[in-house]
Protein backbone atom coordinates (compact mmCIF):
# COMPACT_ATOMS: atom_id res chain seq x y z
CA UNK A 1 -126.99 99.56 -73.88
CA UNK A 2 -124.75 101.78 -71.61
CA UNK A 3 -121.08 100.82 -71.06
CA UNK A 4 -122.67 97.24 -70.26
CA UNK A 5 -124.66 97.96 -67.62
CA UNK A 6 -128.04 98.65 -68.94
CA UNK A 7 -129.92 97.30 -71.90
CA UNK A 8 -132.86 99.34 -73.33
CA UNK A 9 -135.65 97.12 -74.89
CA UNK A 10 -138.33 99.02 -77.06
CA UNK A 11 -137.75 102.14 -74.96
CA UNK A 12 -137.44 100.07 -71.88
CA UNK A 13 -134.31 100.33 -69.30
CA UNK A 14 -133.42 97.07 -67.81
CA UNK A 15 -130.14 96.42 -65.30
CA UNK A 16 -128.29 93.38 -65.81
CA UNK A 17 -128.10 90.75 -63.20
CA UNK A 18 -125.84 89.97 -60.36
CA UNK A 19 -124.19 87.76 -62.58
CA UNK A 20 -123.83 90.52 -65.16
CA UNK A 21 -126.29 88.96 -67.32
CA UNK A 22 -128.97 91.00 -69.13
CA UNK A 23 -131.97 90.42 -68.06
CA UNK A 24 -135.54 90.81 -70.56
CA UNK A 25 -139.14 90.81 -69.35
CA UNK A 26 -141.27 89.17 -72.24
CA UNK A 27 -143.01 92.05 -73.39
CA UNK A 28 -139.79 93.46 -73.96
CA UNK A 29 -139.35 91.11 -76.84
CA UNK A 30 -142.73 91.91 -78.56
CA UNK A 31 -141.08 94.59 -80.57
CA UNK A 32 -137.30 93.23 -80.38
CA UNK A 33 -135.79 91.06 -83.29
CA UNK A 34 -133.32 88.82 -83.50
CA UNK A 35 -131.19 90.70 -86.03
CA UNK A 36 -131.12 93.55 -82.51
CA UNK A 37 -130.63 91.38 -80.12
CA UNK A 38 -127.12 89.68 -82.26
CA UNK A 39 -125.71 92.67 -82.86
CA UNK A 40 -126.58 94.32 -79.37
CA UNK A 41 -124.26 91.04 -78.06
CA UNK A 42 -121.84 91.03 -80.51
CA UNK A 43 -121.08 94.93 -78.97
CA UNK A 44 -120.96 94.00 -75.10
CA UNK A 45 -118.61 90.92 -75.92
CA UNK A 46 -115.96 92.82 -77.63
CA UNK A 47 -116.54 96.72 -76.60
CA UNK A 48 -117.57 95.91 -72.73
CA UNK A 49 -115.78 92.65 -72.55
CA UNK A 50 -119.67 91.99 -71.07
CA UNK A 51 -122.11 89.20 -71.31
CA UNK A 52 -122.99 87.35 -74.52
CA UNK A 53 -126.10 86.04 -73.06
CA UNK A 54 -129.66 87.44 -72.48
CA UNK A 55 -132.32 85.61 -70.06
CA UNK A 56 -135.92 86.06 -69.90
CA UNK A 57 -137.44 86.77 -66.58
CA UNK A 58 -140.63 84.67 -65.42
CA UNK A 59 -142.06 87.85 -63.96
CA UNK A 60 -145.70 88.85 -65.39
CA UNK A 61 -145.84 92.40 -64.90
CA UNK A 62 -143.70 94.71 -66.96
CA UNK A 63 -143.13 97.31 -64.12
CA UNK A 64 -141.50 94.65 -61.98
CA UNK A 65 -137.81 94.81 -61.25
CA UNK A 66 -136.54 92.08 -63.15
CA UNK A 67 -132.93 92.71 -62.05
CA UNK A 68 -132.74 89.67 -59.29
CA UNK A 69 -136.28 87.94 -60.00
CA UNK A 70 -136.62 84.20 -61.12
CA UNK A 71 -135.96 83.77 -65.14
CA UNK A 72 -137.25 81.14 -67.67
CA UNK A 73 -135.40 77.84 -68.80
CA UNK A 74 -135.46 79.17 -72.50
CA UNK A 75 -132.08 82.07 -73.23
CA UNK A 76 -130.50 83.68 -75.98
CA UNK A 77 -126.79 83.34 -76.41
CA UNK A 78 -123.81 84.09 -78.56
CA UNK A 79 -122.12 81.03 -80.62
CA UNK A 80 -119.68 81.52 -82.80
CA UNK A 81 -120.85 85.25 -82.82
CA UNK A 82 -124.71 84.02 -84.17
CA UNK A 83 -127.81 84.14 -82.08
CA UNK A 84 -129.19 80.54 -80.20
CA UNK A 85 -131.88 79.72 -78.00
CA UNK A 86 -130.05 77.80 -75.37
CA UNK A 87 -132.24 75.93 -72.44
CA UNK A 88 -131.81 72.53 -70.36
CA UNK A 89 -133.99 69.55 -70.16
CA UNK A 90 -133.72 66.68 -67.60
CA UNK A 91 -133.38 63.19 -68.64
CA UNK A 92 -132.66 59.88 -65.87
CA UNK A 93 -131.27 57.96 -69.21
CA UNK A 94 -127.22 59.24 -68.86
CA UNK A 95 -125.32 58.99 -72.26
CA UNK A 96 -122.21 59.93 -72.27
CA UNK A 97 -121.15 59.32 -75.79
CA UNK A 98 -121.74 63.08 -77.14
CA UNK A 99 -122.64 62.42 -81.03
CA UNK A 100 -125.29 60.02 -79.16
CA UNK A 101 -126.54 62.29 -77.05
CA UNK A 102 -126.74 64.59 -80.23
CA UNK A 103 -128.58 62.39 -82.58
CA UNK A 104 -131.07 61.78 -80.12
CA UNK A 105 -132.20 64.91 -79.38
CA UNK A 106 -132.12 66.13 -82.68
CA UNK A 107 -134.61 63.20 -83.42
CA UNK A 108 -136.74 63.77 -81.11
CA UNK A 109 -136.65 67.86 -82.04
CA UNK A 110 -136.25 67.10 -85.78
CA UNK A 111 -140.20 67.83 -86.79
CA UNK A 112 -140.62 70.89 -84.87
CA UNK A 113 -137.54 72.51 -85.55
CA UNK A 114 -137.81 71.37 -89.91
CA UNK A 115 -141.74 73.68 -89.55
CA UNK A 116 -139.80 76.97 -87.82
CA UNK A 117 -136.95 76.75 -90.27
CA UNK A 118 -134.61 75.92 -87.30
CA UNK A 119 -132.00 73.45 -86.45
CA UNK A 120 -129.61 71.50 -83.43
CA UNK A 121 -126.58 73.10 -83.01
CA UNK A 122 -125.39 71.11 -79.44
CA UNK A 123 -126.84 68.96 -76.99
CA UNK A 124 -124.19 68.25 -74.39
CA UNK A 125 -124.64 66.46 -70.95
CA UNK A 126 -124.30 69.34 -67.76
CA UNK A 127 -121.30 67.73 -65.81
CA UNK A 128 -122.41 69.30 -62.26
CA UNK A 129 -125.24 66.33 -61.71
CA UNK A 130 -123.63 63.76 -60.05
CA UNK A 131 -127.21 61.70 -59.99
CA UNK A 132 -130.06 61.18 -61.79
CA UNK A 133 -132.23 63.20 -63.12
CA UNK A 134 -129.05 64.54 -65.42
CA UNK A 135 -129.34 68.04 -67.33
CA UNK A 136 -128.59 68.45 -70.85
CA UNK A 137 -128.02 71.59 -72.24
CA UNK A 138 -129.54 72.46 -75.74
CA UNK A 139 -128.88 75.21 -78.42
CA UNK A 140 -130.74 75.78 -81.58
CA UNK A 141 -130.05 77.59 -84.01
CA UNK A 142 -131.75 80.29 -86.80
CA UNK A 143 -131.69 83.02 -89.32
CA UNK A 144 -132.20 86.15 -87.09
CA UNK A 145 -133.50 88.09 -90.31
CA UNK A 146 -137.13 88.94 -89.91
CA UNK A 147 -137.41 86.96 -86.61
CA UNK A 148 -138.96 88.81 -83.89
CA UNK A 149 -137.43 87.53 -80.28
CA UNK A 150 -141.00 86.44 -78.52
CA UNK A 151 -141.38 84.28 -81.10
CA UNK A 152 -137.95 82.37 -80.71
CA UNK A 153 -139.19 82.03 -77.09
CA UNK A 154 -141.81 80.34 -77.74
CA UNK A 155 -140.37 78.01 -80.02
CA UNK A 156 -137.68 76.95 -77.35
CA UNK A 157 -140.71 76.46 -74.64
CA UNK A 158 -142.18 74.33 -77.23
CA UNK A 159 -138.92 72.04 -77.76
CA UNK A 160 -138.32 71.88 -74.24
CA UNK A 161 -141.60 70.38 -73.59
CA UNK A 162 -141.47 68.02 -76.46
CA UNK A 163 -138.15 66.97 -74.67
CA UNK A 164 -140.01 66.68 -71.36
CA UNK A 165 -142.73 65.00 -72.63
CA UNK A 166 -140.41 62.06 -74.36
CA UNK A 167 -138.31 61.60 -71.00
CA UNK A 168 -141.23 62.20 -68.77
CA UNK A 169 -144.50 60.95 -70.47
CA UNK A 170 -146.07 64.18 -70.29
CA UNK A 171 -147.55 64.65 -73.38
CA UNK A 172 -149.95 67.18 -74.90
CA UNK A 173 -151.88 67.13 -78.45
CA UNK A 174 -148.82 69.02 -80.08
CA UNK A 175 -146.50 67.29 -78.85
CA UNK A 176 -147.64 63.92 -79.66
CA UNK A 177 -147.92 65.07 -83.32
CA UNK A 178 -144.13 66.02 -82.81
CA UNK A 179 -143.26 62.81 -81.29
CA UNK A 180 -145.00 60.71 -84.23
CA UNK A 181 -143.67 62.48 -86.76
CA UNK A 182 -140.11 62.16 -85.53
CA UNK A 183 -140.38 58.52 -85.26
CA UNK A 184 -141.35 58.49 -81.32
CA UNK A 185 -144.48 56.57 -81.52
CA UNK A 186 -143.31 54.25 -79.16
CA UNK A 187 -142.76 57.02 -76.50
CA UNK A 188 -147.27 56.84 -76.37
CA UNK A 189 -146.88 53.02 -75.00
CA UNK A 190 -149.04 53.14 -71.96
CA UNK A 191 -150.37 56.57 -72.44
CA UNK A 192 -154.13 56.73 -72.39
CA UNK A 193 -156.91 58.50 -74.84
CA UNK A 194 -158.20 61.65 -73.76
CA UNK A 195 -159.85 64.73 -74.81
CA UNK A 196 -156.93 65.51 -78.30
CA UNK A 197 -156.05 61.51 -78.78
CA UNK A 198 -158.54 58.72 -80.24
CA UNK A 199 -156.00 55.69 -81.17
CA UNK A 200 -157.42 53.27 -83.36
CA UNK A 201 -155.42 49.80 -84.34
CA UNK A 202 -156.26 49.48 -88.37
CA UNK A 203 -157.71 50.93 -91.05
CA UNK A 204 -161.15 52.03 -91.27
CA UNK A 205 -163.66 50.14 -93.29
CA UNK A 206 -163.92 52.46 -96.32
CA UNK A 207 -164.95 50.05 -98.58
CA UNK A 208 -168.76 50.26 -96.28
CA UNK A 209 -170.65 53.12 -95.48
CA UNK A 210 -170.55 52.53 -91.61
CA UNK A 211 -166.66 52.62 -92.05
CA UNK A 212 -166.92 55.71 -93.75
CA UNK A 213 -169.30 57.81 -91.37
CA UNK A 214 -167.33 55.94 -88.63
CA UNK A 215 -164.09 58.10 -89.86
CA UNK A 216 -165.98 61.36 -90.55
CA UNK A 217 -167.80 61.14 -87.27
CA UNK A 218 -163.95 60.58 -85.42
CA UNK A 219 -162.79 63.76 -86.99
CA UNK A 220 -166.20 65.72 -86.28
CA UNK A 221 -165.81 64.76 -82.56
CA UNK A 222 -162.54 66.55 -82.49
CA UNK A 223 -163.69 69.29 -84.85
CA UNK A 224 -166.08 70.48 -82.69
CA UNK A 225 -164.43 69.72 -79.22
CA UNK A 226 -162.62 73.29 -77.84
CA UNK A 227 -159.42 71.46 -78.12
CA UNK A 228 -159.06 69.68 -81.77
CA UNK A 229 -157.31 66.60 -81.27
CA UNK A 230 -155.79 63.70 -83.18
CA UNK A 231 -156.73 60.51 -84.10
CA UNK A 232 -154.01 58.00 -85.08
CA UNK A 233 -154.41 54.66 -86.39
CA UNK A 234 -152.16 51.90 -85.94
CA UNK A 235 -152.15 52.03 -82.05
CA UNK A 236 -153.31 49.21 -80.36
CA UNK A 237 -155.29 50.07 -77.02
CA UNK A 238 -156.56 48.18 -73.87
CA UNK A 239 -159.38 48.81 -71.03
CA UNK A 240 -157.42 49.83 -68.08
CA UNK A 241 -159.13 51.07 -64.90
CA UNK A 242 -161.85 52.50 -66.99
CA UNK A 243 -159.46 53.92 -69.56
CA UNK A 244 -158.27 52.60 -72.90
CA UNK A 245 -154.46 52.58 -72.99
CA UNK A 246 -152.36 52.49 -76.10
CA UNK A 247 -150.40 49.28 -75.43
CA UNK A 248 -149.11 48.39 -79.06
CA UNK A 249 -147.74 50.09 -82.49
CA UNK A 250 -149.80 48.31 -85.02
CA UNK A 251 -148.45 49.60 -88.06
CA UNK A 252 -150.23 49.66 -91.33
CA UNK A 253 -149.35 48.11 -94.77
CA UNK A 254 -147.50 51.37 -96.38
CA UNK A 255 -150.24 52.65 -99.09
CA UNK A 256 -149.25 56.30 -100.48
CA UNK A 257 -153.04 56.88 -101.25
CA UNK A 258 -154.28 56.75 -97.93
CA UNK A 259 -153.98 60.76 -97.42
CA UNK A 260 -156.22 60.66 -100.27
CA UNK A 261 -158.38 58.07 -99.46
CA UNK A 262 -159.34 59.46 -96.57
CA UNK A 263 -159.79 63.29 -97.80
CA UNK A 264 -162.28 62.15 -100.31
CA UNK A 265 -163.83 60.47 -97.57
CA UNK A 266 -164.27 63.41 -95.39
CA UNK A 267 -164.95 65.82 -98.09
CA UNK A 268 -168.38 64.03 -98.83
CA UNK A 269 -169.62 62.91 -95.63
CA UNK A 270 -168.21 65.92 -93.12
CA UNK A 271 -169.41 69.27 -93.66
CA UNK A 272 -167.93 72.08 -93.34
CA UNK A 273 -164.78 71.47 -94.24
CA UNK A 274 -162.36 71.49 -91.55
CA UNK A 275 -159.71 74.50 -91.21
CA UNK A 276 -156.26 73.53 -91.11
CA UNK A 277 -156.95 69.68 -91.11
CA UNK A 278 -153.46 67.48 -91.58
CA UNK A 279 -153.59 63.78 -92.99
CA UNK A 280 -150.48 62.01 -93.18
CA UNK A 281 -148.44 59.13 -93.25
CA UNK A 282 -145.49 58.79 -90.78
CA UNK A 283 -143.76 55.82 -92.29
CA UNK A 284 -141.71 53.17 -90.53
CA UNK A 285 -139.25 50.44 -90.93
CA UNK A 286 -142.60 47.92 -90.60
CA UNK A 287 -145.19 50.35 -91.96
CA UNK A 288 -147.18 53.07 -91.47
CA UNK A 289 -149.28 55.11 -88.71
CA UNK A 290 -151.72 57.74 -89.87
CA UNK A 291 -151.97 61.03 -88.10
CA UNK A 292 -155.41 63.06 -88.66
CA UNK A 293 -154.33 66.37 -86.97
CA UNK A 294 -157.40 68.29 -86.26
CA UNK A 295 -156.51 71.66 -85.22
CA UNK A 296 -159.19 73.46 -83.01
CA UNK A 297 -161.73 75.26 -84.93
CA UNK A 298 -163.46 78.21 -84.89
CA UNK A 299 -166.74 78.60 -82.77
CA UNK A 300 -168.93 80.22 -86.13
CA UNK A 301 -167.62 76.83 -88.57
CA UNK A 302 -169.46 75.09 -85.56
CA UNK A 303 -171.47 71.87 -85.72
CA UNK A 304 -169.45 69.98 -88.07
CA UNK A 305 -172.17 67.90 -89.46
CA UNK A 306 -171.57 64.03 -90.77
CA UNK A 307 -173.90 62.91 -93.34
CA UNK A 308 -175.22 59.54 -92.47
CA UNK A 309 -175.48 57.88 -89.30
CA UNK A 310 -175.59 54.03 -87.54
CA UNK A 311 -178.07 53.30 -85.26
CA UNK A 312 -178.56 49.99 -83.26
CA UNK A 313 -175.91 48.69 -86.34
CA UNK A 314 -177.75 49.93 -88.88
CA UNK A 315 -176.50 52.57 -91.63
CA UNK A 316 -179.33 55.42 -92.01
CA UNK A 317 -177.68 57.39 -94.94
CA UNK A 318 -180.42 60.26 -94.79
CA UNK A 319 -179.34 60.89 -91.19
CA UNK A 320 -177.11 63.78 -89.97
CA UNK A 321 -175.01 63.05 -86.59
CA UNK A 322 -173.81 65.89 -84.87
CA UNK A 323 -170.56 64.13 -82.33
CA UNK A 324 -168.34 66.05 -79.82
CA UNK A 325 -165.65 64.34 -77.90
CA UNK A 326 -165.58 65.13 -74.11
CA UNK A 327 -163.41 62.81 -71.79
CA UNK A 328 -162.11 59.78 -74.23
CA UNK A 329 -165.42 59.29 -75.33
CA UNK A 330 -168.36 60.88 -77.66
CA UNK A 331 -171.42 62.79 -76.97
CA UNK A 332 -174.18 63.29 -79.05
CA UNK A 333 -175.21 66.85 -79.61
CA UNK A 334 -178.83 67.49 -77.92
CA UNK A 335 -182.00 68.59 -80.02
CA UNK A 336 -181.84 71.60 -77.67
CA UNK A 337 -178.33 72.69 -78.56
CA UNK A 338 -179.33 72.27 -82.41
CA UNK A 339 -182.39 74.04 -82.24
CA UNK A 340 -180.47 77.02 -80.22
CA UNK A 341 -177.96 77.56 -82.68
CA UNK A 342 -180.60 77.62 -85.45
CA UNK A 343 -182.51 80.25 -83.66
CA UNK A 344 -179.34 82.64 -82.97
CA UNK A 345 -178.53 82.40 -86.63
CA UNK A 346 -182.14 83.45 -87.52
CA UNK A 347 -181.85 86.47 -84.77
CA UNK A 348 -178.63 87.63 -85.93
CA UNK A 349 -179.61 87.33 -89.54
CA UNK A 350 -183.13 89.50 -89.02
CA UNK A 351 -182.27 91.63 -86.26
CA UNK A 352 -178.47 91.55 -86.30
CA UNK A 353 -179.08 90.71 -82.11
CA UNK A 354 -177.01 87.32 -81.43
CA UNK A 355 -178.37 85.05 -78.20
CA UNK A 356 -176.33 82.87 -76.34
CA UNK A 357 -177.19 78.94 -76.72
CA UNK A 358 -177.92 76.91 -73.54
CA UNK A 359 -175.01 75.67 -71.53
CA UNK A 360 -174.28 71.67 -71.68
């Protein structure tokens, strides 16, 4: 930094803004940390009487001039002399009562913030909107030690969207986890299955074999879709418009073995095992919902294979089912694509040569 007027990230010279604001590209933060970026404020606050804020610019090349080009929501700032990310997220429900308007957001951010070892330090209403939608400005807060800055970005892109997504109904596979787990279940009323979301309204059978390769064939869908994907029971759903829409929370009878329950299921009818798979009870005032969080797996663990299968209502427990999900409903797996992936294993096994399997 020189006299306030230029900051140098990584060996990289960037002019502040019009507003005297520093302004970052994003690959400047790949090598920047948190513990830097504090102490690199803390010096242009009270030796340059400068800014104690640094934006992000939403500029993709690193070359470009960055000086007066658009910037992201998501900024660092100085509070209390400590580090925050600091965005805004729009809302049309106004609440003026500030330790409200605090304990709501921090609900709603509660699960994602608890995994990054982060918290809510404000969430206070932007007085400038006269009318709906109304801005509320957040700041979170964090140990800068060991925290590199491009990470911190994208935790604040991921809280702002799990803000958006409660106020606006756009919601993606991550964020519904985030919105279960902090309580938000009712935010998915009218939402719709997709690709990531199978909602079932109770329990599976598991005291039958067909409710047992029912479950390990729900988690194999996801397993070997692209995208992972979750499947939550205790949501009602309804055929709308050729779509089944959650409609309901039909909690559970609370049951601390059910995690269990349904791991033992899964460990003897789904093979392989899948990486990074999350079963868990989010627990409510009248019961439970159970999130299966299926993360998206890599292509070489690929088919996940379910031991047994039901055909025209029959159990055939010799049978292996191969399932994908595509849309909000399942696919079977074609003889072809089986056979293809046998014969690339074989090639790259003898000849160390690996061919492409057909295309869907």
């Amino acid at each position: 930094m020189n006299e306030g007027h230029t900051w140098e990230f990584a060996g990289r010279q960037r002019p502040v803004g019009d507003d005297g604001d520093p302004v970052a590209h994003a690959v400047d933060l790949d090598r920047c940390t948190a513990t830097d970026l504090q102490a690199a404020l803390r010096r242009s606050s009270t030796q340059y009487n400068a800014s104690e804020q640094l934006w992000v610019s939403e500029l993709l090349g690193p070359d470009d001039d960055v000086e007066d080009g658009p910037v992201g929501p998501v900024s660092f700032t100085l509070t209390d002399g400590h580090l925050t990310l600091r965005f805004p997220y729009s809302t049309f429900d106004y609440i003026n009562d500030d330790p409200e308007l605090f304990q709501h957001t921090e609900q709603i951010l509660a699960p994602l913030l608890n995994r990054h070892r982060m918290w809510l330090v404000s969430a206070e209403q932007d007085e400038s909107r006269a009318t709906a939608p109304w801005a509320v400005w957040v700041e979170i807060g964090f140990h800068s030690r060991a925290r590199r800055l491009t990470d911190l970005v994208d935790v604040g892109l991921d809280a702002l969207a799990l803000l958006d997504a409660v106020e606006n109904g756009n919601l993606g596979r991550d964020q519904i986890a985030d919105l279960l787990r902090g309580g938000h279940a009712e935010a998915l009323v009218g939402q719709a299955e997709g690709p990531w979301l199978e909602a079932k309204r109770q329990h599976y059978d598991l005291s039958s074999s067909a409710g047992k390769i029912s479950l390990a064939q729900a988690v194999a869908r996801f397993a070997n879709a692209e995208q992972g994907g979750l499947v939550v029971v205790g949501l009602e759903t309804k055929g709308v418009a050729g779509q089944d829409v959650i409609r309901k929370i039909t909690p559970m009878p609370h049951d601390p073995r059910v995690g269990r329950k349904y791991r033992q299921i899964l460990e003897h009818r789904l093979y392989p095992p899948v990486d990074g798979l999350q079963i868990e009870a989010i627990t409510r005032s009248d019961g439970d919902l159970v999130l299966i969080d299926i993360p998206p797996q890599p292509d070489e663990l690929k088919p996940f294979l379910v031991h047994g299968a039901v055909i025209d209502s029959r159990t055939e427990g010799a049978f292996i089912s191969i399932v994908r999900r595509r849309g909000d409903s399942s696919i079977p797996t074609t003889a072809a694509m089986i056979h293809a992936h046998l014969a690339a294993g074989r090639a790259l096994l003898r000849r160390g040569e690996l061919t492409s399997p057909p295309a869907d």
